[in-house]
N, C-alpha and C. Protein backbone atom coordinates (compact mmCIF):
# COMPACT_ATOMS: atom_id res chain seq x y z
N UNK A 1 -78.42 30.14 48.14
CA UNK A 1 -79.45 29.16 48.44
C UNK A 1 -79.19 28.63 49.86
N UNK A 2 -80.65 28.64 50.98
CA UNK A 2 -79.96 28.02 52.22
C UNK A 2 -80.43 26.48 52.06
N UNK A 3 -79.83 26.43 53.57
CA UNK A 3 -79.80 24.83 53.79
C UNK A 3 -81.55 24.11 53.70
N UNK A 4 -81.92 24.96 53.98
CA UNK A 4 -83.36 24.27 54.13
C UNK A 4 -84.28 24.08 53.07
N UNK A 5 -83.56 25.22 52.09
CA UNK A 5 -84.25 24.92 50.79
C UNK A 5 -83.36 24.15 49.73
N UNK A 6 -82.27 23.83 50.09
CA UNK A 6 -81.60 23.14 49.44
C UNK A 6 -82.24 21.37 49.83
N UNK A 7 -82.55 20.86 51.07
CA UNK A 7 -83.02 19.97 51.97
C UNK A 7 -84.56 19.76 51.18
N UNK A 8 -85.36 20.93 51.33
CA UNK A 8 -86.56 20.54 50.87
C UNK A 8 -87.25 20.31 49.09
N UNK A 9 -85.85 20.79 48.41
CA UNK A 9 -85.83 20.69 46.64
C UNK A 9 -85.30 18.65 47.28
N UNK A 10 -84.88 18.41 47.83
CA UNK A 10 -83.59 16.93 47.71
C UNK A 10 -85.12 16.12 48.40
N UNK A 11 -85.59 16.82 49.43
CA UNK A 11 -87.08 16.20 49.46
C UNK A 11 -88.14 15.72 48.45
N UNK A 12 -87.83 16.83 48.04
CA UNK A 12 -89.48 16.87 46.82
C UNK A 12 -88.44 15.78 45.41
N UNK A 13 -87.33 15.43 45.72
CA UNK A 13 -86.74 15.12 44.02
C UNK A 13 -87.21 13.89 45.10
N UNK A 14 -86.90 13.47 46.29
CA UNK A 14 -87.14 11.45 46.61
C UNK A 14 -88.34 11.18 46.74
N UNK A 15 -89.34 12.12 46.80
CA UNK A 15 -91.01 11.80 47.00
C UNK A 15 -91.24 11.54 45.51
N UNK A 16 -90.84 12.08 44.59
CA UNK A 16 -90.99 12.10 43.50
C UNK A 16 -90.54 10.63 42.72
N UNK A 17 -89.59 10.21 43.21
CA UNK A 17 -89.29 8.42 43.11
C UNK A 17 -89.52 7.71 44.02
N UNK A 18 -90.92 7.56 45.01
CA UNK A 18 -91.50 6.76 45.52
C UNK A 18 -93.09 6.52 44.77
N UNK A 19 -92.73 5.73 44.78
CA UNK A 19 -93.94 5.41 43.03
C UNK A 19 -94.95 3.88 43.42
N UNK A 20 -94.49 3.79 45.06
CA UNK A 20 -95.01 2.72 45.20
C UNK A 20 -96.08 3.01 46.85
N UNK A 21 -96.93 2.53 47.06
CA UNK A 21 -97.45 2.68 48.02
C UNK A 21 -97.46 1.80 49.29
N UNK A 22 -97.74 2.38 50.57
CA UNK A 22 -97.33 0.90 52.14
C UNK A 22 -98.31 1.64 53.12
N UNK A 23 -98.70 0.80 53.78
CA UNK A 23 -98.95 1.08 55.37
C UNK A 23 -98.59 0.75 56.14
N UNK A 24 -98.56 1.74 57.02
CA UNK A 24 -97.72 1.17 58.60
C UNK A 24 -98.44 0.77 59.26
N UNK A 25 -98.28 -0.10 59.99
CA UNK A 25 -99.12 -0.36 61.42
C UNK A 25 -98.25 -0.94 63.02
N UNK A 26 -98.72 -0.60 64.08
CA UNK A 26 -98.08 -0.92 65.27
C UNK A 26 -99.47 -1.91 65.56
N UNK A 27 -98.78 -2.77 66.44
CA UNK A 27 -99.22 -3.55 67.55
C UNK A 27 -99.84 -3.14 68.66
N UNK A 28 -100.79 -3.14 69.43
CA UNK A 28 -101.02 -2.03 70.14
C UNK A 28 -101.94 -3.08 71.43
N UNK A 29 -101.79 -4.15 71.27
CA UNK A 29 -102.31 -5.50 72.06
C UNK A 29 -102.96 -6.29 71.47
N UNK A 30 -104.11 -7.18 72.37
CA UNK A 30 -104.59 -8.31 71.81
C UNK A 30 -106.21 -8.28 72.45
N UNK A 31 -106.91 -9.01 71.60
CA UNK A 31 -108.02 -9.55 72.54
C UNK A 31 -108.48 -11.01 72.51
N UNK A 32 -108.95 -11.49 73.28
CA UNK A 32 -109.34 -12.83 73.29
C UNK A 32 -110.80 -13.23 72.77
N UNK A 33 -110.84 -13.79 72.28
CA UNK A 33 -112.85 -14.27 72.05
C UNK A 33 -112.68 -15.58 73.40
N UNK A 34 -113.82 -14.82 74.22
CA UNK A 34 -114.38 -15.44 75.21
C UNK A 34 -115.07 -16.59 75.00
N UNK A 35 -115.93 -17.12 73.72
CA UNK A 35 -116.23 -18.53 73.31
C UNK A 35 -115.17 -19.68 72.92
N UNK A 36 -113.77 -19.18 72.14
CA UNK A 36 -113.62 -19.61 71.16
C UNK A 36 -112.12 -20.06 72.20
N UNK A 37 -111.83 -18.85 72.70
CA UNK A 37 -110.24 -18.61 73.22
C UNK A 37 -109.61 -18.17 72.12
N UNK A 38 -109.74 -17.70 71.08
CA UNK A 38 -109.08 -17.40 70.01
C UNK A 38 -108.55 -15.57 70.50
N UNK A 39 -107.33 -15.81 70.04
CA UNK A 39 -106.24 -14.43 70.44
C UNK A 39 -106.28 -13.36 69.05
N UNK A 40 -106.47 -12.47 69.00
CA UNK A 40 -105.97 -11.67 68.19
C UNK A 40 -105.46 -10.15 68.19
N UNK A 41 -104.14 -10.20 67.44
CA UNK A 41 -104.27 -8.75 68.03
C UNK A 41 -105.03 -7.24 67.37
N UNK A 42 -104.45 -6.41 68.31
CA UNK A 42 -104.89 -5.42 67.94
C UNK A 42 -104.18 -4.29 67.35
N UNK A 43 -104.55 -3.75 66.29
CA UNK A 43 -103.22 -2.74 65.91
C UNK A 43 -103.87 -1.03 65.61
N UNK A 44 -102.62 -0.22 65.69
CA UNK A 44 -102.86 0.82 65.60
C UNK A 44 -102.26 1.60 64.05
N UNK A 45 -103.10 2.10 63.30
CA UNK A 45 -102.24 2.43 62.07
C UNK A 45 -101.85 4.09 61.90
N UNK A 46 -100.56 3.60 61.85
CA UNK A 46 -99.80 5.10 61.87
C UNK A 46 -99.54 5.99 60.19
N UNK A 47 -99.31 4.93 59.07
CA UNK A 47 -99.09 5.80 58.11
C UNK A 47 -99.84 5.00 56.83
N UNK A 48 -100.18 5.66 55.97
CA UNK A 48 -100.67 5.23 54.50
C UNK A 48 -100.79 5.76 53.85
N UNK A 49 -99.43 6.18 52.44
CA UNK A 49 -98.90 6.27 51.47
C UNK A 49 -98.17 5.87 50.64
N UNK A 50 -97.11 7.14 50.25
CA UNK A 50 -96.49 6.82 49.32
C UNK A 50 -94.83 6.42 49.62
N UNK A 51 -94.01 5.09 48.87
CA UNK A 51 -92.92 5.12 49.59
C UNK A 51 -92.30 4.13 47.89
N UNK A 52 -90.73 3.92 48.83
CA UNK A 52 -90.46 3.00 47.44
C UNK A 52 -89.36 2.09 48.83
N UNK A 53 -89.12 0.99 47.59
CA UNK A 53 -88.65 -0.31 48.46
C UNK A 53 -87.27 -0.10 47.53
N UNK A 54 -86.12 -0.61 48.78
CA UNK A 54 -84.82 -0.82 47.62
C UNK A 54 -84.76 -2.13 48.56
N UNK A 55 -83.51 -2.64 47.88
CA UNK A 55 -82.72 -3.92 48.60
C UNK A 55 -81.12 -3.91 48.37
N UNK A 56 -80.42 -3.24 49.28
CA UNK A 56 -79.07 -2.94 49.21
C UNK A 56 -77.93 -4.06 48.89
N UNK A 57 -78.66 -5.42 49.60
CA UNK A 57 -77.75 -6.41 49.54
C UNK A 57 -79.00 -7.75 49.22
N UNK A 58 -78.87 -8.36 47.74
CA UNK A 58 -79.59 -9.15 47.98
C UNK A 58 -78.92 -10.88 48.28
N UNK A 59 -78.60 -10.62 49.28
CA UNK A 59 -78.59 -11.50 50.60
C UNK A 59 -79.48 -12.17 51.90
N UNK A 60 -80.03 -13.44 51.37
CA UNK A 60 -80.85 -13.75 52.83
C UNK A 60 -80.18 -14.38 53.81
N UNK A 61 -80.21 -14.22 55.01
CA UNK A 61 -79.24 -15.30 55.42
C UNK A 61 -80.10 -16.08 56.60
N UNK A 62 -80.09 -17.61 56.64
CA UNK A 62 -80.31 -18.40 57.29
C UNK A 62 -80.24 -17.94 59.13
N UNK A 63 -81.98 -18.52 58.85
CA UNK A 63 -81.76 -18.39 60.47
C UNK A 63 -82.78 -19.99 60.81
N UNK A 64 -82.51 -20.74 62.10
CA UNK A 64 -82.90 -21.84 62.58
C UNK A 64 -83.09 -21.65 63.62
N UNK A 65 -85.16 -21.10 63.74
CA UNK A 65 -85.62 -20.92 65.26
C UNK A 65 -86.27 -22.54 65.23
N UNK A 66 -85.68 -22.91 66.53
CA UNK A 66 -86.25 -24.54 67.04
C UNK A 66 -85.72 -25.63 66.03
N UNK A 67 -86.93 -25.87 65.13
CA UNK A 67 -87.08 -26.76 63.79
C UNK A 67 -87.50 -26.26 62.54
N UNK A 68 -87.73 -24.89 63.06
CA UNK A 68 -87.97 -24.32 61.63
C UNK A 68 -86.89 -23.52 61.02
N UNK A 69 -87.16 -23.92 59.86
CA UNK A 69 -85.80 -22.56 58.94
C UNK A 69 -86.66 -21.26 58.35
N UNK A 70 -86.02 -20.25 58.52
CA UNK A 70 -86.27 -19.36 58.20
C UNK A 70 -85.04 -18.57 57.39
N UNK A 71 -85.35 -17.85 55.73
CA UNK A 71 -84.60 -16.76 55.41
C UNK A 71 -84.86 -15.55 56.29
N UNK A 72 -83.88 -14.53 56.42
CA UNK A 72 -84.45 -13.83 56.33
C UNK A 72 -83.79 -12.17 55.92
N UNK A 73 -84.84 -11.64 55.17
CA UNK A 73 -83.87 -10.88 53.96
C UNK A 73 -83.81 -9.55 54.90
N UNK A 74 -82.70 -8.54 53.99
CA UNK A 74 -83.25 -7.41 54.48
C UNK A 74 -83.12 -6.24 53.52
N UNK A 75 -83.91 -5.13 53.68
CA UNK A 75 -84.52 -4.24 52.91
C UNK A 75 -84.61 -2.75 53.49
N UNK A 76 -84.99 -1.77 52.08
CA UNK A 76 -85.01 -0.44 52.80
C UNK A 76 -85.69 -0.10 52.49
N UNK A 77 -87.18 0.61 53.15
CA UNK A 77 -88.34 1.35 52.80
C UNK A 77 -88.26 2.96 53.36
N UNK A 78 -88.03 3.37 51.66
CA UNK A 78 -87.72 4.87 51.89
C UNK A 78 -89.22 5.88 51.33
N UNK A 79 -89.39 6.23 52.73
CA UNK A 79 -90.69 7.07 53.24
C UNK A 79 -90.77 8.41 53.45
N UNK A 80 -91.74 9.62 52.93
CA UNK A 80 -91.50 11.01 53.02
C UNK A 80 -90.73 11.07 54.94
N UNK A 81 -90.17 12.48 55.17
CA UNK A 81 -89.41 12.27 56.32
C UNK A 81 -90.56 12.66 57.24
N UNK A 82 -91.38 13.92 56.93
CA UNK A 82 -92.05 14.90 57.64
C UNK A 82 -93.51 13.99 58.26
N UNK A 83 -93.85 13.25 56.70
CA UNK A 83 -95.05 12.17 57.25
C UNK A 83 -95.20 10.71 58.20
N UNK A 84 -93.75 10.54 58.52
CA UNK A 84 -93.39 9.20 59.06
C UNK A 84 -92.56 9.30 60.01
N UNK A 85 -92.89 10.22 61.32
CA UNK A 85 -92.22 10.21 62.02
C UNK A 85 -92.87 9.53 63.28
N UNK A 86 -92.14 8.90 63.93
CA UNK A 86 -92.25 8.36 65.83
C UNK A 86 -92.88 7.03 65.31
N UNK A 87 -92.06 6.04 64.28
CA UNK A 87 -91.97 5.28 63.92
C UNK A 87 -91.02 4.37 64.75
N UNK A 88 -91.40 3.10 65.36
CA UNK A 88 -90.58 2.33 66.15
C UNK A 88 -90.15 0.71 65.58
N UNK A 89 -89.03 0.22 66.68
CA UNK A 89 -88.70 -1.03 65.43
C UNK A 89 -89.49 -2.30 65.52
N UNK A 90 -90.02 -2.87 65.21
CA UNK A 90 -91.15 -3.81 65.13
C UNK A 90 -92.40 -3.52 64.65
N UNK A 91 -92.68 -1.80 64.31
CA UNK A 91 -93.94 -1.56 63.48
C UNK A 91 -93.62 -2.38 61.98
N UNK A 92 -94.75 -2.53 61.46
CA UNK A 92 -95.55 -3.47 60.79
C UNK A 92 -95.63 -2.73 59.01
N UNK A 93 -94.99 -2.95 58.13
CA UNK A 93 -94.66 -2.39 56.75
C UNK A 93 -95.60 -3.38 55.67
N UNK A 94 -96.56 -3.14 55.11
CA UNK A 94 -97.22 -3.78 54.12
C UNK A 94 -97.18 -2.94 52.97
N UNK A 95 -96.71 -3.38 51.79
CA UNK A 95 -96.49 -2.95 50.26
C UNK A 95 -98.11 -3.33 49.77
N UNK A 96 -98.62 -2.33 49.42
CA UNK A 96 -100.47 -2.23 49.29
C UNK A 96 -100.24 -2.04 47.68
N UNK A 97 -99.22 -1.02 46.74
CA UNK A 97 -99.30 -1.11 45.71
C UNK A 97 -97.85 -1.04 45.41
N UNK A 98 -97.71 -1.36 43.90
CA UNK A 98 -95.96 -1.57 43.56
C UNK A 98 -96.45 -1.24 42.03
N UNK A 99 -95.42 0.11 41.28
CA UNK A 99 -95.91 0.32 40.18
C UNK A 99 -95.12 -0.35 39.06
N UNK A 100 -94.00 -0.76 39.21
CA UNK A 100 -93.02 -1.56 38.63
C UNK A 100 -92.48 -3.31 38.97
N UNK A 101 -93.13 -3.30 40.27
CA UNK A 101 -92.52 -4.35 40.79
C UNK A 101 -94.07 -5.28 41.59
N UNK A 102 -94.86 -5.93 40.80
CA UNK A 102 -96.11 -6.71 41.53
C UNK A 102 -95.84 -7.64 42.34
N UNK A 103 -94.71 -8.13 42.46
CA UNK A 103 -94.18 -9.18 43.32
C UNK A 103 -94.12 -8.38 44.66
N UNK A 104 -94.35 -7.15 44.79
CA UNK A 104 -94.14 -6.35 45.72
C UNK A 104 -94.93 -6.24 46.91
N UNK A 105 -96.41 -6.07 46.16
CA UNK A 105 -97.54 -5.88 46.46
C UNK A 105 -97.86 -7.19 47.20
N UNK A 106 -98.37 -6.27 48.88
CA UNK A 106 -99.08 -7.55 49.86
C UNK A 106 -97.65 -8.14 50.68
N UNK A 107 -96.27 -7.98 50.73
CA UNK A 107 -95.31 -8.28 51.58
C UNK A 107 -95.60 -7.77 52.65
N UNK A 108 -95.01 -8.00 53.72
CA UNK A 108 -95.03 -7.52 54.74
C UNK A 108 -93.32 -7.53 55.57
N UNK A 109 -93.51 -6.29 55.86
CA UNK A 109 -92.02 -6.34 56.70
C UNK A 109 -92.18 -6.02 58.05
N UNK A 110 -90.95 -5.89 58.59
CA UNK A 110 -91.23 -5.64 60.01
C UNK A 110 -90.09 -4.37 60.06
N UNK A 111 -90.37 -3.25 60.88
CA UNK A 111 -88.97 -2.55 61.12
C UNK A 111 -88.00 -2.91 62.20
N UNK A 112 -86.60 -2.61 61.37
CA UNK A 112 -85.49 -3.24 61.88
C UNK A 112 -84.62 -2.32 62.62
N UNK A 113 -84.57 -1.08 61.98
CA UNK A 113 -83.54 0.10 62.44
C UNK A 113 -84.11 1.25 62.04
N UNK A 114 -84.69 2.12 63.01
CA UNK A 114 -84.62 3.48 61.89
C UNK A 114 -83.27 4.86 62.19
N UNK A 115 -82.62 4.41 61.24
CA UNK A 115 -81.61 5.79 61.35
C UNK A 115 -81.77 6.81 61.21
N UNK A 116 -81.65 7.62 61.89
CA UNK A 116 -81.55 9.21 61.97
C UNK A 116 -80.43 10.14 61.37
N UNK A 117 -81.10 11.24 60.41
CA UNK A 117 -80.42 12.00 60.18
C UNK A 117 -80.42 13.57 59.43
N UNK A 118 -79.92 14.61 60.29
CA UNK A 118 -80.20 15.84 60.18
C UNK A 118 -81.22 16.15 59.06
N UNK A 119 -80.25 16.14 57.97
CA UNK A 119 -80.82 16.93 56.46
C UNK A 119 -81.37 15.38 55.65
N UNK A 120 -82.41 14.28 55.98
CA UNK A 120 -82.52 13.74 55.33
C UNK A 120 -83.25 14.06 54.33
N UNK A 121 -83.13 13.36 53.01
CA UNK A 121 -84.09 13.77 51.80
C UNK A 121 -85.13 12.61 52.29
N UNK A 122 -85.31 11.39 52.43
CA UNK A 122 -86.09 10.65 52.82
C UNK A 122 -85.65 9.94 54.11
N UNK A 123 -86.91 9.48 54.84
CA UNK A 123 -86.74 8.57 56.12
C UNK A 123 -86.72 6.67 55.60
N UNK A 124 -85.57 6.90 55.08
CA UNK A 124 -84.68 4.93 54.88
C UNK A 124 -84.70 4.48 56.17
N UNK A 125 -86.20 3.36 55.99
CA UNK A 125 -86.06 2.82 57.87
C UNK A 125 -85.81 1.05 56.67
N UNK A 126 -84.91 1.08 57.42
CA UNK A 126 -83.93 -0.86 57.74
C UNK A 126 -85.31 -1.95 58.01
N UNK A 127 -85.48 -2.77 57.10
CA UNK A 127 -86.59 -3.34 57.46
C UNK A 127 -86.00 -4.93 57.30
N UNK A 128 -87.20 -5.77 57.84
CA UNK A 128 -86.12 -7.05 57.52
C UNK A 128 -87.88 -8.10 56.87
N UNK A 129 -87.56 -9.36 56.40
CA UNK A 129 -89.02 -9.93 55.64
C UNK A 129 -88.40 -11.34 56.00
N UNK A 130 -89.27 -12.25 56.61
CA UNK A 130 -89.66 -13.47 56.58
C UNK A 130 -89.66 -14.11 55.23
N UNK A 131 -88.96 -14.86 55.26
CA UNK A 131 -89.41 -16.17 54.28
C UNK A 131 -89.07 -17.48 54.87
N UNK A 132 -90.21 -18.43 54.37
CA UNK A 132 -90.29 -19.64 54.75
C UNK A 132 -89.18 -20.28 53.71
């Protein structure tokens, strides 16, 4: 058996336990309303499927921007490898469906790290989530 089909059976077994669905989106600028002054941005959407969420350490840890407190957790959204590539860190992770987990559905993360690696079975990009 070679490497590549050994790689693409270890593929098809982690697509097979992503049971939950996300979209990606990047940032891609802003526009202004010329009446209003109101800013908004603009985004570009890179992926929408299938993925699953883990949480390696459930640990939030305190952060204090200015006067506000913020948790903030962190997480791993593991995504087919072949469909989610030239993914960068600050694109935009929304959980659209969750088949086990409804608390899931409608989060939003941000990406934190994406690690690289040769023979992955899935692309585990490091994500991190806001809480007030």
């Amino acid at each position: 058996m070679s490497r590549a089909s050994v790689v693409a059976r270890a593929q098809a077994a982690a697509q097979a336990g992503m049971v939950d669905t996300c979209s990606i989106r990047r940032k891609t600028g802003e526009t202004t309303d010329p009446d209003s002054g109101a800013i908004t941005p603009t985004w570009s959407a890179l992926y929408a499927g299938k993925c699953r969420v883990q949480q390696p350490q459930a640990l939030a840890r305190p952060h204090d921007i200015g006067e506000d407190f913020l948790l903030v957790a962190r997480l791993e959204i593991q995504l087919p490898v072949a469909a989610t590539a030239g993914l960068l860190v600050r694109d935009e992770v929304t959980i659209t469906a969750a088949t086990r987990d409804p608390d899931l559905v409608g989060r939003v993360f941000l990406v934190h790290e994406l690690p690289r690696k040769t023979d992955a079975s899935a692309r585990r990009v490091s994500v991190i989530e806001r809480t007030d």
